[in-house]
N, C-alpha and C. Protein backbone atom coordinates (compact mmCIF):
# COMPACT_ATOMS: atom_id res chain seq x y z
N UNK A 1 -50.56 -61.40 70.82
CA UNK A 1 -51.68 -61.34 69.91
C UNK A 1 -51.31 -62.03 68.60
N UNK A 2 -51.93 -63.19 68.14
CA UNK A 2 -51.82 -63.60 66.59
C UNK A 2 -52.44 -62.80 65.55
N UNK A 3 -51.56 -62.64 64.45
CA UNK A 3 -52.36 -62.31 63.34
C UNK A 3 -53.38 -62.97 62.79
N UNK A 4 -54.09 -62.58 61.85
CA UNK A 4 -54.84 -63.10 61.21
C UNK A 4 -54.64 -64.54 60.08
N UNK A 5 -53.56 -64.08 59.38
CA UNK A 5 -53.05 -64.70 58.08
C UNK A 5 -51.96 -65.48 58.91
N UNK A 6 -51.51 -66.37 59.12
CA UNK A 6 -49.63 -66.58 59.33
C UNK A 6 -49.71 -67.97 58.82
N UNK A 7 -48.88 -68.47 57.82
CA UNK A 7 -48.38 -69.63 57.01
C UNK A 7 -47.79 -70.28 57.01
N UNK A 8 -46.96 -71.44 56.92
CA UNK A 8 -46.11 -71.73 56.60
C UNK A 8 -45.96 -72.43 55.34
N UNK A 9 -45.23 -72.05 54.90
CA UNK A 9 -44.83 -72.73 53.53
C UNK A 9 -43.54 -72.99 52.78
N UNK A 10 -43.42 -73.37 51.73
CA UNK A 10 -42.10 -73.47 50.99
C UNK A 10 -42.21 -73.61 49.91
N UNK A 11 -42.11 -72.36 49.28
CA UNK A 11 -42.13 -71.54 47.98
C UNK A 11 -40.50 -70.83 47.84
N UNK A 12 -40.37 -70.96 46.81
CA UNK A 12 -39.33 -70.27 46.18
C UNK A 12 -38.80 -69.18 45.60
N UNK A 13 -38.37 -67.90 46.09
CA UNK A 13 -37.81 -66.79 45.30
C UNK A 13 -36.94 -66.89 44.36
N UNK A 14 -37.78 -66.30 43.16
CA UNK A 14 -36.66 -66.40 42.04
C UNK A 14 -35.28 -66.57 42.53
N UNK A 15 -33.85 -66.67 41.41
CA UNK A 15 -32.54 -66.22 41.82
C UNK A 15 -32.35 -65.04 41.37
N UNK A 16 -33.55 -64.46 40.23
CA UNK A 16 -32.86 -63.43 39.30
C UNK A 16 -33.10 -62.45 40.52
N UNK A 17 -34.30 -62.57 41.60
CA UNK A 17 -34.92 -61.89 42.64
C UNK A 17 -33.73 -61.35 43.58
N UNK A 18 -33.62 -62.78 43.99
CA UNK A 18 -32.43 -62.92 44.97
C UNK A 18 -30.77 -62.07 45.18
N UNK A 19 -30.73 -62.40 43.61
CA UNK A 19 -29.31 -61.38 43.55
C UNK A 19 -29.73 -60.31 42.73
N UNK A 20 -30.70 -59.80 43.13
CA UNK A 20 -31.11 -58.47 42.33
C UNK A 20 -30.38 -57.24 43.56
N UNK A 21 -29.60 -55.98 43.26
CA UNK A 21 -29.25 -55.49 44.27
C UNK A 21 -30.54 -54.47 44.20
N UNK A 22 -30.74 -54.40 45.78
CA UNK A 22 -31.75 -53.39 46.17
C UNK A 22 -31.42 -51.89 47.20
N UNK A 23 -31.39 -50.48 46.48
CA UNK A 23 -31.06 -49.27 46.92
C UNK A 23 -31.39 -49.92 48.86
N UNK A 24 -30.58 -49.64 49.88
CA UNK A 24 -31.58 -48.81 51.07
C UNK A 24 -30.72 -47.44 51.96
N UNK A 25 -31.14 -47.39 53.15
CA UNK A 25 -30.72 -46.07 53.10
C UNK A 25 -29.11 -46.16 53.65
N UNK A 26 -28.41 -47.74 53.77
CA UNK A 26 -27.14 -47.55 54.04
C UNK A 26 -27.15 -47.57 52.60
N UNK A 27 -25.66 -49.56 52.38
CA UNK A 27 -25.14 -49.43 51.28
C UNK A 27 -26.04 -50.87 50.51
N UNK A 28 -26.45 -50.57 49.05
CA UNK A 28 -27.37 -51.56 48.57
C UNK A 28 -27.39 -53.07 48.48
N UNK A 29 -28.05 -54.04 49.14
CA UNK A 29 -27.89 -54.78 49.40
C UNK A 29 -29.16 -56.06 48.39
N UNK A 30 -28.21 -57.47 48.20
CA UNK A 30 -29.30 -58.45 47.73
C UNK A 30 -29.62 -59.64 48.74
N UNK A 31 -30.36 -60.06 48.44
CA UNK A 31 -31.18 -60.92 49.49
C UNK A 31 -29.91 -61.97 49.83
N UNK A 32 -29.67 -62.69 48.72
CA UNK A 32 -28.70 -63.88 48.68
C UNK A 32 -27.73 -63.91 49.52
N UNK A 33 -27.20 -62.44 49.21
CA UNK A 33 -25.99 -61.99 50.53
C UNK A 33 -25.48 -61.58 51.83
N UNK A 34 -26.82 -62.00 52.49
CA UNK A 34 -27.42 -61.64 53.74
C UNK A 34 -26.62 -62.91 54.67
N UNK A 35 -25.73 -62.65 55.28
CA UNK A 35 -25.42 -63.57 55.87
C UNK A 35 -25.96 -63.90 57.22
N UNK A 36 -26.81 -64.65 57.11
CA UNK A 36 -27.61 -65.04 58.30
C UNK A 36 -28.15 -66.27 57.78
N UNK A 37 -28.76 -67.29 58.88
CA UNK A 37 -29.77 -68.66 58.89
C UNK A 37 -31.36 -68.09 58.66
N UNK A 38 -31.63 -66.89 58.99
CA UNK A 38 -33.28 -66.71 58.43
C UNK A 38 -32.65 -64.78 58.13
N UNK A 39 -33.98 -64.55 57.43
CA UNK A 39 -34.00 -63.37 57.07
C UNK A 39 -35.58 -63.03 57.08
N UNK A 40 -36.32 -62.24 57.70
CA UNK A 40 -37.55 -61.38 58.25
C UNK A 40 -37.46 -60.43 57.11
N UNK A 41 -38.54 -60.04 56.53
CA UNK A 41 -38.19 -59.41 55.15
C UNK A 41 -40.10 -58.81 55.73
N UNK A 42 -39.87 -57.65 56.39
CA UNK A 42 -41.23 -57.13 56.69
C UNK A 42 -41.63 -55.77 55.53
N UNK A 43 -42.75 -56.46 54.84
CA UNK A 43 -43.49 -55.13 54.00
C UNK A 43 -44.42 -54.48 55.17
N UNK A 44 -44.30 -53.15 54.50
CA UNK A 44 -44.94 -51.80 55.58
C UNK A 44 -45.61 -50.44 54.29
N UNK A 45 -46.71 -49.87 54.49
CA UNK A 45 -47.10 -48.79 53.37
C UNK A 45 -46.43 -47.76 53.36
N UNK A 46 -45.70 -47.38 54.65
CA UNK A 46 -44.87 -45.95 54.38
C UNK A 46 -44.15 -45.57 55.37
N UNK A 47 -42.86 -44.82 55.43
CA UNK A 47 -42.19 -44.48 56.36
C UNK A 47 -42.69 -43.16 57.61
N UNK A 48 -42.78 -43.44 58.82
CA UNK A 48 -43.30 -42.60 59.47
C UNK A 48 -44.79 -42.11 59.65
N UNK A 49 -45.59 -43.11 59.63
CA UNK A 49 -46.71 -42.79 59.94
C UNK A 49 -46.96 -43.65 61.17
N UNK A 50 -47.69 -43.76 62.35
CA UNK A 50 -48.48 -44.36 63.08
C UNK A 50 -47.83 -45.90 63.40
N UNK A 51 -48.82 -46.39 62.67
CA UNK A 51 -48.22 -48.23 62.60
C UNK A 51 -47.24 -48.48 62.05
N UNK A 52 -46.44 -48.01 61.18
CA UNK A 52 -45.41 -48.43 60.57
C UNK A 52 -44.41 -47.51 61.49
N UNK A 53 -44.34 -46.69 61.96
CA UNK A 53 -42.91 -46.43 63.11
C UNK A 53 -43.35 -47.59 64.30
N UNK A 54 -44.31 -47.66 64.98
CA UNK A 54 -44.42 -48.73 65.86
C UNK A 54 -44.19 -49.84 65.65
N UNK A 55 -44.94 -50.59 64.36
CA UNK A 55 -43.48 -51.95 63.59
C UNK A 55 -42.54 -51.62 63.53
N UNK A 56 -41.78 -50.61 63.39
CA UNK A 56 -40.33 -50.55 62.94
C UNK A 56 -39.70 -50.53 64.16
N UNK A 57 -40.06 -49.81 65.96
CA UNK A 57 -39.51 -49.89 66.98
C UNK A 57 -39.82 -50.89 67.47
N UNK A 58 -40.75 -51.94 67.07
CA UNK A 58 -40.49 -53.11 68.20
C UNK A 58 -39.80 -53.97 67.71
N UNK A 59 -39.49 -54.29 65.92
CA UNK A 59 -38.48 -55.11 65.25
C UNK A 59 -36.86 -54.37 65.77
N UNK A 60 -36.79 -52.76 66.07
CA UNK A 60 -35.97 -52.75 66.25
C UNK A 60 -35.71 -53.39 67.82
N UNK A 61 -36.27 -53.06 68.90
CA UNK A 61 -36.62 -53.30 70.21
C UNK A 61 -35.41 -54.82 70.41
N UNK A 62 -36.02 -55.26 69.35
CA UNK A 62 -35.62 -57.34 69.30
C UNK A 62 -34.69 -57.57 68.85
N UNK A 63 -34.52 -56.58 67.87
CA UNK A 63 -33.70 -56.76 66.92
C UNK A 63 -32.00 -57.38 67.67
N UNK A 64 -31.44 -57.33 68.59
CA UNK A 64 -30.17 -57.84 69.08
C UNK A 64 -31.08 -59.19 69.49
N UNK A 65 -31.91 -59.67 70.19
CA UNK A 65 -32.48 -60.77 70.31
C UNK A 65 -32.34 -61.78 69.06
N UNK A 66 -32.97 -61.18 67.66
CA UNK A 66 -32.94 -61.64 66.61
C UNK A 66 -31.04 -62.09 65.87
N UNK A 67 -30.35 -61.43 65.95
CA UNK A 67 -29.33 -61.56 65.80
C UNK A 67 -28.54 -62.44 66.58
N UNK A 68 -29.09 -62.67 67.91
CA UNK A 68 -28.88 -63.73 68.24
C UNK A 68 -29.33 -64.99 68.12
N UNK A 69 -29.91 -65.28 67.40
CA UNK A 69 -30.65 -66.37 66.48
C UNK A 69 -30.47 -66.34 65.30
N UNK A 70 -29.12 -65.61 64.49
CA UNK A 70 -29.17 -65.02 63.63
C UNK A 70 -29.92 -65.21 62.16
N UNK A 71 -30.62 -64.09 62.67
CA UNK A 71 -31.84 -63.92 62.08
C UNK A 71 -31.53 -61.98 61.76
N UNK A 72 -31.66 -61.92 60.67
CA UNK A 72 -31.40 -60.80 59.57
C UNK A 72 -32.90 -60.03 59.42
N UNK A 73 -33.06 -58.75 60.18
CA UNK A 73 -34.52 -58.11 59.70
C UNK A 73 -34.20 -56.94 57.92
N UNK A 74 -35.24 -56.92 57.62
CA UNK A 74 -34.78 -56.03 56.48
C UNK A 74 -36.47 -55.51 56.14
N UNK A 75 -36.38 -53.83 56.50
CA UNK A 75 -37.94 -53.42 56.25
C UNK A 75 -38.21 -53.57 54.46
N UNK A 76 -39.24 -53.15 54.46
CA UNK A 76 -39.73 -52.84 52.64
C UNK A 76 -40.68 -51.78 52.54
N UNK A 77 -40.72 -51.05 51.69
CA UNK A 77 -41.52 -50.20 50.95
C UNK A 77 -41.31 -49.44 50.22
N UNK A 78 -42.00 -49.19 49.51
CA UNK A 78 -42.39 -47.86 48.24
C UNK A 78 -41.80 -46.81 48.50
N UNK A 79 -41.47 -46.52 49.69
CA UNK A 79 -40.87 -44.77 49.91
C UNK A 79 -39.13 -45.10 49.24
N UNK A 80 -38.92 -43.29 49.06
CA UNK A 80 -37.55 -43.28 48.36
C UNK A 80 -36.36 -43.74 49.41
N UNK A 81 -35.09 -43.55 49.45
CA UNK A 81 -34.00 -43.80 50.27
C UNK A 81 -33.73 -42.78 51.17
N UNK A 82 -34.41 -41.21 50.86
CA UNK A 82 -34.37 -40.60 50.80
C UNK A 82 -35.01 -40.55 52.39
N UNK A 83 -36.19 -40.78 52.06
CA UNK A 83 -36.95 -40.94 53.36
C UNK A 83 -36.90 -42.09 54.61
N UNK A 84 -36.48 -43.39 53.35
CA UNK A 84 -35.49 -44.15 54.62
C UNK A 84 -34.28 -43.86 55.20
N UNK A 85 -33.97 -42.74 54.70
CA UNK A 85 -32.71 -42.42 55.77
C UNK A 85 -33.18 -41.60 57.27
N UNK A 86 -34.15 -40.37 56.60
CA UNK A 86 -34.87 -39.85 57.75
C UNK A 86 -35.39 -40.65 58.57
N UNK A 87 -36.50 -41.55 58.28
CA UNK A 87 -36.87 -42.46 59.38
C UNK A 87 -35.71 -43.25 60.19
N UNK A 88 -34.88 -44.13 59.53
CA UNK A 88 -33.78 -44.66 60.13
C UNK A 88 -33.24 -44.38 61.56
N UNK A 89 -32.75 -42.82 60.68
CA UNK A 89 -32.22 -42.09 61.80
C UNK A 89 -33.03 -41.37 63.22
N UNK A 90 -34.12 -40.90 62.94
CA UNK A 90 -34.83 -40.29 63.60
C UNK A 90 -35.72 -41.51 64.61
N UNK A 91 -35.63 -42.58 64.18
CA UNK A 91 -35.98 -44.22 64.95
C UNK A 91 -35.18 -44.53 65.41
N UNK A 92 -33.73 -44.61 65.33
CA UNK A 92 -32.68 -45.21 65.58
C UNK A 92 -32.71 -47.14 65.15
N UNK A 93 -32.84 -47.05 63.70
CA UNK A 93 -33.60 -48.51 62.94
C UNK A 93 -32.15 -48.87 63.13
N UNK A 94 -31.66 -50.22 63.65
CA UNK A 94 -30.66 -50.64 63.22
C UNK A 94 -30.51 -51.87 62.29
N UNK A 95 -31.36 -51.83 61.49
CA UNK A 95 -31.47 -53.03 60.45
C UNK A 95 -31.69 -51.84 58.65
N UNK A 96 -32.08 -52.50 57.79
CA UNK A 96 -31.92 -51.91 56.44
C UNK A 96 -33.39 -51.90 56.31
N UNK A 97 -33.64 -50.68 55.48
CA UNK A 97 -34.70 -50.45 54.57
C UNK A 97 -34.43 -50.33 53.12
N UNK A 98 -35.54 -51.72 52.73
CA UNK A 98 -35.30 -51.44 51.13
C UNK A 98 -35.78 -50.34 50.80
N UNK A 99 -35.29 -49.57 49.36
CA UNK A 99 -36.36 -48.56 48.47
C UNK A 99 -37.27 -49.73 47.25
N UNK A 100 -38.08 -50.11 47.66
CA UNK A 100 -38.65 -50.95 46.52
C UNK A 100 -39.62 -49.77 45.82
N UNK A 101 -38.92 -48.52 45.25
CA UNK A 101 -39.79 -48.27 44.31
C UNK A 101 -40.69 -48.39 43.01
N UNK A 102 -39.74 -49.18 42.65
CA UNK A 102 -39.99 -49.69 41.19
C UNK A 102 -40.86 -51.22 41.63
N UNK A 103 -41.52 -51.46 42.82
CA UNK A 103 -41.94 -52.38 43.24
C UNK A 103 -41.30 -54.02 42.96
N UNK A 104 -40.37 -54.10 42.73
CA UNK A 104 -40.14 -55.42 42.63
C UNK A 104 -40.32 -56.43 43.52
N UNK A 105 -39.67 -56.33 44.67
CA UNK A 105 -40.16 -57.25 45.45
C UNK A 105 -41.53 -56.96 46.23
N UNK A 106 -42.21 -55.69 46.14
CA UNK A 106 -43.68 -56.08 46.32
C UNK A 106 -44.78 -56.72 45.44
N UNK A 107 -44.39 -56.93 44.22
CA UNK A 107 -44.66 -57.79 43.21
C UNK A 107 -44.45 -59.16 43.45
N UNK A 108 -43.12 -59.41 43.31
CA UNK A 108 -42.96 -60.61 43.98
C UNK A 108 -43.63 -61.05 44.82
N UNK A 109 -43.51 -60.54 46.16
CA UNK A 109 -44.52 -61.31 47.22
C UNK A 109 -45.86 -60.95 47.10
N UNK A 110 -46.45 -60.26 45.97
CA UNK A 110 -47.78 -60.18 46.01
C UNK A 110 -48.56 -59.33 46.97
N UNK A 111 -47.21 -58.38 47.32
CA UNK A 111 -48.16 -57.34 48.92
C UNK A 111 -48.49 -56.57 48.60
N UNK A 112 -49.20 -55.76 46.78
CA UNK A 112 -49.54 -54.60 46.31
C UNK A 112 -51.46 -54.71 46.69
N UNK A 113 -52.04 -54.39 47.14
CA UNK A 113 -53.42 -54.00 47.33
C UNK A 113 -54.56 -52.75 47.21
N UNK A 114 -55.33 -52.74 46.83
CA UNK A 114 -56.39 -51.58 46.22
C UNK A 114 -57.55 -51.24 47.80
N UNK A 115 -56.60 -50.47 48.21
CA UNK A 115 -57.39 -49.97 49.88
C UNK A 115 -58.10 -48.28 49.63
N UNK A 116 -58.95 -48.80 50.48
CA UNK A 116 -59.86 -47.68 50.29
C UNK A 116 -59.39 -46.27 51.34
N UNK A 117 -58.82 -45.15 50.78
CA UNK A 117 -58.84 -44.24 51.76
C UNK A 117 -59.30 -42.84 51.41
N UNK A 118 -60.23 -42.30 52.41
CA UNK A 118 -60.89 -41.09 52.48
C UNK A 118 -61.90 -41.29 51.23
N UNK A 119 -62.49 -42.52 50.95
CA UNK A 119 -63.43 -43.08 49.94
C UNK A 119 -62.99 -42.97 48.71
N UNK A 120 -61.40 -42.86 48.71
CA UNK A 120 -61.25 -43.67 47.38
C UNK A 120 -60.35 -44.41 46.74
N UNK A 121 -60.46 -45.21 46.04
CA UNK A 121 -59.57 -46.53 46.22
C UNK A 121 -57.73 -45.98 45.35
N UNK A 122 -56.54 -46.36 46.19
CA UNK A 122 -55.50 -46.27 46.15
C UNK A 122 -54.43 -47.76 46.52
N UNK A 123 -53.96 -47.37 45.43
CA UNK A 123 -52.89 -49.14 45.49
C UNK A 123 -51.87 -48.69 46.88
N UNK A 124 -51.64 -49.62 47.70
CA UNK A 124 -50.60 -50.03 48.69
C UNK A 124 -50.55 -50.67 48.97
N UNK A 125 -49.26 -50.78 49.84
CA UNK A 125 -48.48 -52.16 50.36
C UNK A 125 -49.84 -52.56 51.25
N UNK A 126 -50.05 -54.18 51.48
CA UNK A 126 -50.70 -54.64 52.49
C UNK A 126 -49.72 -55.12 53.45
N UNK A 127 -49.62 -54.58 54.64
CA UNK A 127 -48.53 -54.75 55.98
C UNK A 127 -48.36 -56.13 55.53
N UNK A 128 -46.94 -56.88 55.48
CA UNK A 128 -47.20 -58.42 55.41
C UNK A 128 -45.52 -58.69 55.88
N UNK A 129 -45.55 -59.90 56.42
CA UNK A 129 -43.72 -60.30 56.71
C UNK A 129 -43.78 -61.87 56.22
N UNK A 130 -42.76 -62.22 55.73
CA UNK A 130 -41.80 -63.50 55.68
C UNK A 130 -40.91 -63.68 56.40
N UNK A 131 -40.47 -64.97 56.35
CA UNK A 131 -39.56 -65.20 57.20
C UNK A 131 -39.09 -66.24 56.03
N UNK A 132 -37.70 -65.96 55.47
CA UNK A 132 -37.25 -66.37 53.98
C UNK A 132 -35.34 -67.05 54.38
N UNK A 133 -34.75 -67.79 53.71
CA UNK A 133 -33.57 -68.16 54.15
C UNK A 133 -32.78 -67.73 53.14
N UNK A 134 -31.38 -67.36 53.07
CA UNK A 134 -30.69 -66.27 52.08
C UNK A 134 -30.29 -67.37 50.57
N UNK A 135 -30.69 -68.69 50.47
CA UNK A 135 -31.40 -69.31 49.10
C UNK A 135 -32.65 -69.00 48.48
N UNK A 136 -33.58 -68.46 49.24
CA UNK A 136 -34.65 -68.02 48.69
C UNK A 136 -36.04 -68.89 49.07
N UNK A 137 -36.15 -69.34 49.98
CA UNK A 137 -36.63 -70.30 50.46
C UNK A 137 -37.78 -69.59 51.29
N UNK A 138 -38.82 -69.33 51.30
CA UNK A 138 -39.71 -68.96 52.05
C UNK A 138 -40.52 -70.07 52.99
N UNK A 139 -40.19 -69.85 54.13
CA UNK A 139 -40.36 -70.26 55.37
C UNK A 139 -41.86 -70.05 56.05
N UNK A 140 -42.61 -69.36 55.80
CA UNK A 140 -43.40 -68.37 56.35
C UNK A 140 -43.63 -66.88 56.42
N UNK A 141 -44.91 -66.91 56.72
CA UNK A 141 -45.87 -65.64 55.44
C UNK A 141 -47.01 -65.16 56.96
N UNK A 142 -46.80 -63.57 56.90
CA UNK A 142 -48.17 -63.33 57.32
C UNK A 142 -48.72 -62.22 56.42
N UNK A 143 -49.79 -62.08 56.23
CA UNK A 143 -50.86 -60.99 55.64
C UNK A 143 -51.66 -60.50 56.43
N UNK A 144 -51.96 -59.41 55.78
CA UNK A 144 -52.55 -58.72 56.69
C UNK A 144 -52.47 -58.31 58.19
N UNK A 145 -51.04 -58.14 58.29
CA UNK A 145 -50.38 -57.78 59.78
C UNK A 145 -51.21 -56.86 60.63
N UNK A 146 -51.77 -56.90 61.72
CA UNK A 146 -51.77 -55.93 62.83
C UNK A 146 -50.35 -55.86 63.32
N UNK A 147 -50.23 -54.66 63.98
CA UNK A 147 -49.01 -54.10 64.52
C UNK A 147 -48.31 -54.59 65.70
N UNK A 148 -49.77 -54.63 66.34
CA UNK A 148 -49.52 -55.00 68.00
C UNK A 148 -48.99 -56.69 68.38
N UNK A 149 -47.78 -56.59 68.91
CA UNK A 149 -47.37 -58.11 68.89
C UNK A 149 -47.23 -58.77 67.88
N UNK A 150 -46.47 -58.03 66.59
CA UNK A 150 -46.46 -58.84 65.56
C UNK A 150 -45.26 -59.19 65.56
N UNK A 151 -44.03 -58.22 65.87
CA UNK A 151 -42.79 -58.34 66.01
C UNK A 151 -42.61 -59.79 66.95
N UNK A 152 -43.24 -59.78 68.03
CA UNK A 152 -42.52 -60.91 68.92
C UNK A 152 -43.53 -61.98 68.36
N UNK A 153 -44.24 -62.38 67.52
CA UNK A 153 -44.90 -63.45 67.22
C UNK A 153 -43.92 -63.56 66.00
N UNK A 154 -43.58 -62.55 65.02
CA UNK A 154 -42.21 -63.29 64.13
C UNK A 154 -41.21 -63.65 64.76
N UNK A 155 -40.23 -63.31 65.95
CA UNK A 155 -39.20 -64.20 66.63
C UNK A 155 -39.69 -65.07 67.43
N UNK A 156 -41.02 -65.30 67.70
CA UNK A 156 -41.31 -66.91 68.74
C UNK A 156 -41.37 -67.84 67.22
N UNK A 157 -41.70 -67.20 65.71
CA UNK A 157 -41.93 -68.49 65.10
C UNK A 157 -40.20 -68.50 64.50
N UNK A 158 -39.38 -67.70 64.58
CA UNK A 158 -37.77 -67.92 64.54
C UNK A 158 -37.15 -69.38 65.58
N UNK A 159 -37.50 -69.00 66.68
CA UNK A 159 -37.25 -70.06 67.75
C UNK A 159 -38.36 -71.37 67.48
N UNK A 160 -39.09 -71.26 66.61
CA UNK A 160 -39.74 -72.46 66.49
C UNK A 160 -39.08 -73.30 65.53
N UNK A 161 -38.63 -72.51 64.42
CA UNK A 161 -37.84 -72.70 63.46
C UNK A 161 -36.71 -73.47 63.48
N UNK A 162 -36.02 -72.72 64.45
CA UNK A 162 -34.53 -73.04 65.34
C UNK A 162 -34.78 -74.80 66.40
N UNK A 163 -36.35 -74.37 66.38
CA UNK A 163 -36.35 -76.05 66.97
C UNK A 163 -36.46 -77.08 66.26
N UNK A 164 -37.08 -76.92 65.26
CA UNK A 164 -37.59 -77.78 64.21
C UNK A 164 -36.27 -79.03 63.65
């Protein structure tokens, strides 16, 4: 299934961005230092609800697939470390969750949105992934993610990548 939104482009993450260290629920990590050829940098609204554990098990699902392309996943959201540790564990996530509480890098990529729930309007993440290189190099963008088949439509455009 394709998403709606998917991009490609080449835009630039700050450096101050890049080597900014970010809490997750291992040990805190910055983008720059990601040693890998791509890095999947998926925003999600919250840990453990519905669609966002089902993104998180099929990125994990791939996730040795991805590494063999090495290709670096790293979730995002607003929740504390606190709660990315619970989910983590209770998923068996083997990749990192940022704590972007203080929203920085949902600022950055622009994934903060005014959604309407139970009729009334509340800021959250809009589901969205990149696919970014550990210079800061953004590769490709989707918005407005559906869940279903989103994971394996970000590693077919990895291997597209890898062909290019």
């Amino acid at each position: 299934m394709t998403n709606p939104i998917t991009t490609p482009i080449s835009a630039t993450i700050s450096t101050e961005l890049m080597h900014t260290e970010f809490l997750t629920q291992a040990d805190p990590i910055s983008l720059h230092c990601v040693q890998s050829k791509f890095i999947v940098l998926y925003f999600y609204p919250r840990d453990s609800t519905p669609g966002c554990t089902i993104e998180a098990s099929d990125f994990a699902e791939l996730y040795p697939m991805f590494i063999e392309k090495n290709t670096a996943i790293i979730g995002i959201s607003r929740d504390p470390v606190k709660s990315h540790l619970k989910f983590a564990e209770k998923y068996n996530l083997p990749f990192s969750l940022i704590a972007d509480i203080e929203e920085q890098l949902c600022q950055a990529f622009n994934v903060m949105r005014l959604k309407n729930m139970y009729g009334k309007q509340v800021r959250g993440i809009e589901r969205s992934s990149f696919i970014i290189t550990p210079s800061g190099m953004i590769l490709k963008e989707w918005r407005k993610v559906k869940v279903e088949g989103h994971a394996h439509d970000v590693y077919q455009s990895i291997l597209d990548l890898i062909d290019l």
